[in-house]
C-alpha atoms as a PDB file:
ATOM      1  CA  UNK A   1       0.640   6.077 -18.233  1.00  0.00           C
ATOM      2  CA  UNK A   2      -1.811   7.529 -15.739  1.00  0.00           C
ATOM      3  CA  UNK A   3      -1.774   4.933 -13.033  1.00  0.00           C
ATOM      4  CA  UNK A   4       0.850   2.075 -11.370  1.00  0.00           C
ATOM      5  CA  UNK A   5       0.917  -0.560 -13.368  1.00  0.00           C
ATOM      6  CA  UNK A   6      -1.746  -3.439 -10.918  1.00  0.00           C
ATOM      7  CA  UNK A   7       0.761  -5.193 -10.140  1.00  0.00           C
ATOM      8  CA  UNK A   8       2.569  -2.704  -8.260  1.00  0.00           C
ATOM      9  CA  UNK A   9      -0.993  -2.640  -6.234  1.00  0.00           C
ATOM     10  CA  UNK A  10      -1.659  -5.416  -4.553  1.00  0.00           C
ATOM     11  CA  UNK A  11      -4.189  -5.105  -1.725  1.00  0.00           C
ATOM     12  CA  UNK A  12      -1.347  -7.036   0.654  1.00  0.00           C
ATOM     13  CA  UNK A  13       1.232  -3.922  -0.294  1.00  0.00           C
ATOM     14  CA  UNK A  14      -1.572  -0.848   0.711  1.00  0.00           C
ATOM     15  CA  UNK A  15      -0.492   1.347   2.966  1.00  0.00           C
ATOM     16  CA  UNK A  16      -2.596   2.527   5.562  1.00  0.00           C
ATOM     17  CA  UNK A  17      -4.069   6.046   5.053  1.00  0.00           C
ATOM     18  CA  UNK A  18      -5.274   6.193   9.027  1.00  0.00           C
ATOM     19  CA  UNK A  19      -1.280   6.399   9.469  1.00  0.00           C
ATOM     20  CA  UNK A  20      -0.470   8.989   7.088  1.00  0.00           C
ATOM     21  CA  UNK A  21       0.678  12.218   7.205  1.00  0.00           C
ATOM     22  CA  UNK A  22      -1.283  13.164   4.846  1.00  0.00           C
ATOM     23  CA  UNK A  23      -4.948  12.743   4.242  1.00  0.00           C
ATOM     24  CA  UNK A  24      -6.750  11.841   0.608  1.00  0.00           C
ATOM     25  CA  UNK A  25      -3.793   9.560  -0.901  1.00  0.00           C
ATOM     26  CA  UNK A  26      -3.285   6.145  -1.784  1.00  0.00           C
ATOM     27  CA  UNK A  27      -0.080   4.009  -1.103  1.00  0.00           C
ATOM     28  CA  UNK A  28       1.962   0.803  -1.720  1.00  0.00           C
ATOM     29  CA  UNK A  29       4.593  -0.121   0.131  1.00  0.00           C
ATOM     30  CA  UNK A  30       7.766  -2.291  -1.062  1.00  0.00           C
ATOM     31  CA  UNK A  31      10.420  -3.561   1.937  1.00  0.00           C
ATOM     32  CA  UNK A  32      13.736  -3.974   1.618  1.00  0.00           C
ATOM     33  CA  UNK A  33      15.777  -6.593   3.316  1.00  0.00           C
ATOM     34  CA  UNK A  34      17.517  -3.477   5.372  1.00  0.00           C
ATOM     35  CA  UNK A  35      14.146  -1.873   6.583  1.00  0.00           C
ATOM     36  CA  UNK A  36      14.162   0.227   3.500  1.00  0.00           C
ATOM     37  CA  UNK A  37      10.950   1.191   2.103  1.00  0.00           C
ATOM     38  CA  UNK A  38       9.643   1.711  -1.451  1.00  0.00           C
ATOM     39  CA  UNK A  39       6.352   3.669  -1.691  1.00  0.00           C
ATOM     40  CA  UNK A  40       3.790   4.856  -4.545  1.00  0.00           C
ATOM     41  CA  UNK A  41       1.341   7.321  -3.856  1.00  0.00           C
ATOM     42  CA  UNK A  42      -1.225   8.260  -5.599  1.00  0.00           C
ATOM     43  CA  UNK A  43      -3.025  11.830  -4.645  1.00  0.00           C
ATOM     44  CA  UNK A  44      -6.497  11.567  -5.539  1.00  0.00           C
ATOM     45  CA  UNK A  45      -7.174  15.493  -4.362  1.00  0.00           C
ATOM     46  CA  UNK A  46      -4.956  18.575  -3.190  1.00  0.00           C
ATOM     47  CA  UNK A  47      -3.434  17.715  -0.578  1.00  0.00           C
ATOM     48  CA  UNK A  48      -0.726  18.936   2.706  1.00  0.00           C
ATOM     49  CA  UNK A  49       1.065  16.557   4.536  1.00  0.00           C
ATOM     50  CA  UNK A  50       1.552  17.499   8.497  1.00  0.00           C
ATOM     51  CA  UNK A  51       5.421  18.934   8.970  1.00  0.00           C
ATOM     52  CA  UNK A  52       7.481  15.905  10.539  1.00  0.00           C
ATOM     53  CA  UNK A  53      11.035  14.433  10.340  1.00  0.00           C
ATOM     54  CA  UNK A  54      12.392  11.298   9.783  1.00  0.00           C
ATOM     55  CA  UNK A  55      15.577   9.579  11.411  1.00  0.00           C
ATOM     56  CA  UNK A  56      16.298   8.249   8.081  1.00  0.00           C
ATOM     57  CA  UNK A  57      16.677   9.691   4.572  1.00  0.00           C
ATOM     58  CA  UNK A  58      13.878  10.273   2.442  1.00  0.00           C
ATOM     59  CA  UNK A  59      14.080  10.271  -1.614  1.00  0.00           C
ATOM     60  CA  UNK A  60      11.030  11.403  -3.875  1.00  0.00           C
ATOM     61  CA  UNK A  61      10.536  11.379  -7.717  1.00  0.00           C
ATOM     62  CA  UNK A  62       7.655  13.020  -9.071  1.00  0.00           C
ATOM     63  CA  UNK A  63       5.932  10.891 -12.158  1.00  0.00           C
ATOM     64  CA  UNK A  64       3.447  13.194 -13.056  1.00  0.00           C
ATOM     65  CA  UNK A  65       2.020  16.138 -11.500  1.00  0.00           C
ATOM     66  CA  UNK A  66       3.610  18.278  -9.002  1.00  0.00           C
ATOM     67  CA  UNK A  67       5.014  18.423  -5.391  1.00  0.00           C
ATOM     68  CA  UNK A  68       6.198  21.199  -3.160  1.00  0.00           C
ATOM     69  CA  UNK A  69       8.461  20.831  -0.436  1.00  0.00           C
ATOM     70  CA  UNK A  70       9.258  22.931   2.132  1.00  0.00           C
ATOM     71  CA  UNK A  71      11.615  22.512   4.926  1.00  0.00           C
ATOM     72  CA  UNK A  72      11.367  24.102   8.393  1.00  0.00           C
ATOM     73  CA  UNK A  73       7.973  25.909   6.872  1.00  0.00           C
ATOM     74  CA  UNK A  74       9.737  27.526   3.830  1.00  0.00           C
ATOM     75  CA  UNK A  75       9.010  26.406   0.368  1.00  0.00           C
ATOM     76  CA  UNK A  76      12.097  24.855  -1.465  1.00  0.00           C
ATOM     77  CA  UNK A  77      11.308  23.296  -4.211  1.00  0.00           C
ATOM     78  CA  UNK A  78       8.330  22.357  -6.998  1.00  0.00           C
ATOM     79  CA  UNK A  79       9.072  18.900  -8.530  1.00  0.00           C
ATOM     80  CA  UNK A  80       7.817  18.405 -11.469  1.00  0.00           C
ATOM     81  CA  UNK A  81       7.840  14.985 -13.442  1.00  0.00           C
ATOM     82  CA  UNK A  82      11.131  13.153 -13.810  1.00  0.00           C
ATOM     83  CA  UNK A  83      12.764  15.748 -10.825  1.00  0.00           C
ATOM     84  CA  UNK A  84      14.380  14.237  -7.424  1.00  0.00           C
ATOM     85  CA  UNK A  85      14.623  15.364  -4.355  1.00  0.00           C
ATOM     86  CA  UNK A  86      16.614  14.167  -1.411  1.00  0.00           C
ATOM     87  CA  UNK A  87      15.564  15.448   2.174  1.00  0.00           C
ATOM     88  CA  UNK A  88      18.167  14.342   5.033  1.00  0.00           C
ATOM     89  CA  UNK A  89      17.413  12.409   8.239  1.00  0.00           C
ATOM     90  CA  UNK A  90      16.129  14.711  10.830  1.00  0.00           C
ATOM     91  CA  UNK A  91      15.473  17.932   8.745  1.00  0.00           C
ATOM     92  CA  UNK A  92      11.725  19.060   9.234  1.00  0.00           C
ATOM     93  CA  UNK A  93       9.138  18.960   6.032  1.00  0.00           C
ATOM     94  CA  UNK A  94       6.311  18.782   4.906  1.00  0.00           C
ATOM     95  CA  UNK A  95       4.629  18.869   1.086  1.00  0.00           C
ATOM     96  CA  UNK A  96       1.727  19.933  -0.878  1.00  0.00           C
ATOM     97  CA  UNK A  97       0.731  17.905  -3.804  1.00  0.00           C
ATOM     98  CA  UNK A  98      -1.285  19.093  -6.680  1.00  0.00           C
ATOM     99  CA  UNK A  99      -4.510  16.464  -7.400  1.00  0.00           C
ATOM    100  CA  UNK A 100      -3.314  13.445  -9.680  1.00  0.00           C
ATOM    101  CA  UNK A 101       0.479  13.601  -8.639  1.00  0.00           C
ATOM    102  CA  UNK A 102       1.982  10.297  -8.564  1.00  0.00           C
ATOM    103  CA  UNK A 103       5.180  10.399  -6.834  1.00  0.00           C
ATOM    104  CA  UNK A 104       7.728   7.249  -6.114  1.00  0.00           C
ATOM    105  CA  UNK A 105       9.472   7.312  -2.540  1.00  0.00           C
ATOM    106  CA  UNK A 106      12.154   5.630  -1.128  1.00  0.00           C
ATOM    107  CA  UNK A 107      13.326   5.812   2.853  1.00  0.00           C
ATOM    108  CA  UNK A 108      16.289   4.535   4.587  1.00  0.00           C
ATOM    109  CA  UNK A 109      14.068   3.256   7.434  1.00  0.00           C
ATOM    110  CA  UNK A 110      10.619   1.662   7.640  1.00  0.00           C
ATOM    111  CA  UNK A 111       7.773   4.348   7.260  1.00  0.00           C
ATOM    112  CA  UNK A 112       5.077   3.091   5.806  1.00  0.00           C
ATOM    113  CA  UNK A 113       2.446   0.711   7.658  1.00  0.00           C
ATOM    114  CA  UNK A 114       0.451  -1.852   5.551  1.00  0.00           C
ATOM    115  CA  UNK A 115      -3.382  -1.547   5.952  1.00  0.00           C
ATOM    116  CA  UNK A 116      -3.116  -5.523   6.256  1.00  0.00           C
ATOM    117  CA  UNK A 117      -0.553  -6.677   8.146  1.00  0.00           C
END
């Protein structure tokens, strides 16, 4: 596949890019009943998210393409499709994606704003 299935993007499940931190992707967002989130992004272009932290867990799975992480500034780890990476509550990161990565996320608190609420 080279795209979410539609269903998975319904206009009422886009996430806001003006609340990103990072510019040039595309988002759905998926609550659970905990304040759990489910996202799928989409990068359109290369792109660097702004170095941040979380006070919740944060879980990505690359589908195709390729994302860097790095924690505290230092690269850690390229995922490539079908790797996982786990990045603890409060540990500072940011990421790099390569243009066309589609990654899956999943947080253990509400991140990700709809652009309709």
């Amino acid at each position: 596949m080279k795209d979410f299935p539609e269903f998975m993007k319904s206009p009422r499940n886009r996430i806001d890019p003006s609340a990103q931190y990072t510019s040039g992707i595309e988002g759905y967002v998926f609550d659970g009943s905990d304040e759990s989130q489910m996202a799928f992004w989409t990068y359109s272009q290369h792109a660097k998210s702004k170095t941040h932290s979380h006070e919740y867990d944060e879980y990505i799975v690359v589908v195709q393409g390729q994302y860097t992480i790095f924690i505290d500034d230092k690269k850690i780890v390229t995922l490539k499709p079908g790797d996982e990476y786990l990045i603890p509550k409060g540990v500072t990161h940011s990421g790099e994606a390569a243009s066309g990565t589609r990654a899956i996320y999943a947080f253990g608190g509400k991140r990700a704003i709809r652009e309709i609420p």
